[in-house]
Protein backbone atom coordinates (compact mmCIF):
# COMPACT_ATOMS: atom_id res chain seq x y z
CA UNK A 1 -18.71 7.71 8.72
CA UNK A 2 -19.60 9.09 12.12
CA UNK A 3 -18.35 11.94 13.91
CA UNK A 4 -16.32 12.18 16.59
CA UNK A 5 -17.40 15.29 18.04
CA UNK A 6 -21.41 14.04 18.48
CA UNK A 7 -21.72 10.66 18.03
CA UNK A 8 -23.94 11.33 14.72
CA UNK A 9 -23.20 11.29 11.02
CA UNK A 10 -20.88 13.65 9.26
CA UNK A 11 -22.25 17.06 8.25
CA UNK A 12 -24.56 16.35 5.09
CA UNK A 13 -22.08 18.68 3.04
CA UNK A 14 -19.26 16.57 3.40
CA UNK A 15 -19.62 13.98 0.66
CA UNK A 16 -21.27 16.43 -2.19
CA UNK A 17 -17.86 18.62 -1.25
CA UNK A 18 -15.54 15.56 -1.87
CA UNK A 19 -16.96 15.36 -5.31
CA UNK A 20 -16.64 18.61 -5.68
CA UNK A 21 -13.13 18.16 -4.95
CA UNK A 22 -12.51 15.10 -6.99
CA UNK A 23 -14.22 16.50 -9.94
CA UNK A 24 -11.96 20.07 -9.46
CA UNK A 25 -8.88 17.44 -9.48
CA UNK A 26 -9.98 15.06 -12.37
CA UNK A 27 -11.10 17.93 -14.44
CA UNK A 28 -7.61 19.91 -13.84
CA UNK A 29 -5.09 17.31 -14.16
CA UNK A 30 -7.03 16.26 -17.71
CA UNK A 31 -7.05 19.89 -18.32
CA UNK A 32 -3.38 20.06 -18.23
CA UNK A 33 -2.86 16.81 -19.66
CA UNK A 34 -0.73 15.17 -16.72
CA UNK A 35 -3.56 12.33 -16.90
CA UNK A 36 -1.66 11.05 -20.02
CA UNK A 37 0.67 8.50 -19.42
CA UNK A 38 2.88 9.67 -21.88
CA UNK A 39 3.02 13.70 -21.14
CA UNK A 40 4.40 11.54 -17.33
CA UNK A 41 6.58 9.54 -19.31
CA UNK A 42 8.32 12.04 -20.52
CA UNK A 43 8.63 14.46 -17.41
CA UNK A 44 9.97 10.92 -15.96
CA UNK A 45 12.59 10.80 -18.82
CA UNK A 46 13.52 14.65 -18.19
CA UNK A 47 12.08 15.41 -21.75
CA UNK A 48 9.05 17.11 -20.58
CA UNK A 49 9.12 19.83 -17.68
CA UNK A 50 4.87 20.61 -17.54
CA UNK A 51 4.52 18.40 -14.66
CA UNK A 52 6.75 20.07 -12.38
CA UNK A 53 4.59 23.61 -12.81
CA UNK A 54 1.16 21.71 -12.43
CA UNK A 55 2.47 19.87 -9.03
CA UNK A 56 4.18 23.28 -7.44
CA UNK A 57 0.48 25.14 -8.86
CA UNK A 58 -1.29 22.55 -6.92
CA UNK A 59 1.58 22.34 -3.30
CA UNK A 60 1.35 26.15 -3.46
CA UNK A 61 -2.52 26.00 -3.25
CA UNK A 62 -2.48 23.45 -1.06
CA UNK A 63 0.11 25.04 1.51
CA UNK A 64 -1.27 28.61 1.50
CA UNK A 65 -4.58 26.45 2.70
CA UNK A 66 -3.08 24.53 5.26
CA UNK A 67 -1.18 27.81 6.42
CA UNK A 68 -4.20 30.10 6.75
CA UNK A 69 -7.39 27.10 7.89
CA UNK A 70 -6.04 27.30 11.38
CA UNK A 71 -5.23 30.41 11.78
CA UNK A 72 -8.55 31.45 10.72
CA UNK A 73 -10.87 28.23 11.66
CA UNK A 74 -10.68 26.94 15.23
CA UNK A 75 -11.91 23.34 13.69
CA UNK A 76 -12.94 21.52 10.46
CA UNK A 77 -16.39 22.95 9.09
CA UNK A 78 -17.12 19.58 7.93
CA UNK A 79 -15.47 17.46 10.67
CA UNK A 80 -15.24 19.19 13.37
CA UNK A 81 -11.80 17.75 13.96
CA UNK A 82 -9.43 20.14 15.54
CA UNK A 83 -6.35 21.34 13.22
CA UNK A 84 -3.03 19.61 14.14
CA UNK A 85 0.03 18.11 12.57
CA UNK A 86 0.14 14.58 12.14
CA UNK A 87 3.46 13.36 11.66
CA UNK A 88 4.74 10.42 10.64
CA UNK A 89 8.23 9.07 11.06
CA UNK A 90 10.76 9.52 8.21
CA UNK A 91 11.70 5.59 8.91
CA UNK A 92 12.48 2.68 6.63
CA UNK A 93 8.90 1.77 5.37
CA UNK A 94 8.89 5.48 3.84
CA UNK A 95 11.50 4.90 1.80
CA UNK A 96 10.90 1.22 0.54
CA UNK A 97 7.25 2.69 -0.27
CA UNK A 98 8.12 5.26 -2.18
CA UNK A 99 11.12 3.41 -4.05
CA UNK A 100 8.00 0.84 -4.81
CA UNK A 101 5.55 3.91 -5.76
CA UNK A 102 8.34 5.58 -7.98
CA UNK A 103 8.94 2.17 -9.77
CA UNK A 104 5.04 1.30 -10.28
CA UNK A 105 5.03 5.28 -11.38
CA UNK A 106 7.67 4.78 -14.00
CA UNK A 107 5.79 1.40 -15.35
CA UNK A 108 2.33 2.44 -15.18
CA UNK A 109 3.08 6.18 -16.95
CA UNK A 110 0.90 7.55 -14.52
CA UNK A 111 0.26 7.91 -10.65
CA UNK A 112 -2.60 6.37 -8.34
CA UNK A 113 -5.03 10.32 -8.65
CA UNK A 114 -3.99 10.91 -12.40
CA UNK A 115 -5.02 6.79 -13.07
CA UNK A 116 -8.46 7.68 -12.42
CA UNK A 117 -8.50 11.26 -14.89
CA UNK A 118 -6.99 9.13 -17.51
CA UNK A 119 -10.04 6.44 -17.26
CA UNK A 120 -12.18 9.45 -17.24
CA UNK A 121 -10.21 10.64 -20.56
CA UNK A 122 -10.81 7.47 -22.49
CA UNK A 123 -7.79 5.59 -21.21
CA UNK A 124 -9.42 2.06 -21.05
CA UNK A 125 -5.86 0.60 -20.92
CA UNK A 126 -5.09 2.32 -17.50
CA UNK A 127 -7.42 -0.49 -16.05
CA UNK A 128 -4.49 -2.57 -15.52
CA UNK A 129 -2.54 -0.31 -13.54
CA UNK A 130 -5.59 0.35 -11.59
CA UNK A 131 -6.39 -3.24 -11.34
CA UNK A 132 -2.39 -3.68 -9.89
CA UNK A 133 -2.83 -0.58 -7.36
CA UNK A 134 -5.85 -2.48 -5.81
CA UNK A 135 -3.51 -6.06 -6.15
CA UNK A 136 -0.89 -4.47 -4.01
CA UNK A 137 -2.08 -2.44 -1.65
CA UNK A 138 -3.98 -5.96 -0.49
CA UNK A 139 -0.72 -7.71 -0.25
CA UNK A 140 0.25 -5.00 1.04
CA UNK A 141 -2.73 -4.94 3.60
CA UNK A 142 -2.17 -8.73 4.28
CA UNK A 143 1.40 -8.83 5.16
CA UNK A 144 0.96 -5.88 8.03
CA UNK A 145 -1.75 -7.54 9.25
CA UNK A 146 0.21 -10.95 9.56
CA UNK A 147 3.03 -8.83 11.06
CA UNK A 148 0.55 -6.85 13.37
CA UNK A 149 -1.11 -10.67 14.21
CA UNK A 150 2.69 -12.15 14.79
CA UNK A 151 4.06 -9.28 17.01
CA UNK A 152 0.60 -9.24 19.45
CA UNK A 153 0.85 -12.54 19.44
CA UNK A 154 4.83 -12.75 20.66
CA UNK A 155 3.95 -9.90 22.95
CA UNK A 156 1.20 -11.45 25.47
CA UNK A 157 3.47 -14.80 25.27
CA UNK A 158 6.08 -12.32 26.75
């Protein structure tokens, strides 16, 4: 991927660091177990409160970062980038997408990061759900670029 900033590649710690990162988060959510479907299952079925102390451990670590990197960084070490919110709108696609994520959730056991601990865990079965993530985020990837192609296409008529 190329930098914005020069033109050039991406600084040559970027992608060791993003395994770093995905092996911190694969090791930690087998660690505390929320890469078993059924430990999800049952926070989902209000039998099982664990998940709710691993997600607030990992938003609290997550926020203090996001509070302090700009107040002490002027820019990304990696990317460059400058800090800056990036907001999207709290519109209708938001909520049909995550009333479709919460239902595949509730199927599957298990959401799209903890999929890929449970694999690493043994969970051969978790293939499918993986195999239907990929599925529908191309449908999904079709039908906004037939809507993208259909709206361009009305607007230069216009």
């Amino acid at each position: 991927m190329a930098d914005a900033r020069s033109g050039g590649e991406r600084h040559p710690a970027f992608m060791p660091l993003v395994l770093v990162g995905g092996l911190l988060f694969g090791f930690g959510l087998a660690y505390s177990h929320m890469a078993r479907p059924e430990v999800v299952l049952n926070f989902l079925q209000f039998d099982d409160f664990g998940l709710v102390f691993v997600m607030f451990g990992g938003a609290a670590v997550t926020g203090v970062t996001f509070l302090l990197a700009p107040r002490l960084l002027d820019r990304a070490p990696l990317t460059g980038d400058r800090f800056e919110r990036r907001l999207k709108p709290f519109d209708r696609n938001v909520v049909l997408g995550g009333a479709i994520f919460g239902a595949g959730w509730g199927l599957s056991g298990i959401c799209p990061g903890a999929a890929y601990a449970s694999l690493g865990i043994g969970n051969v079965t978790i293939l499918w759900a993986i195999a239907g993530m990929f599925i529908g985020a191309y449908i999904q990837g079709r039908v906004r670029s037939r809507k993208t192609t259909t709206s361009s296409a009305a607007t230069s008529a216009d």
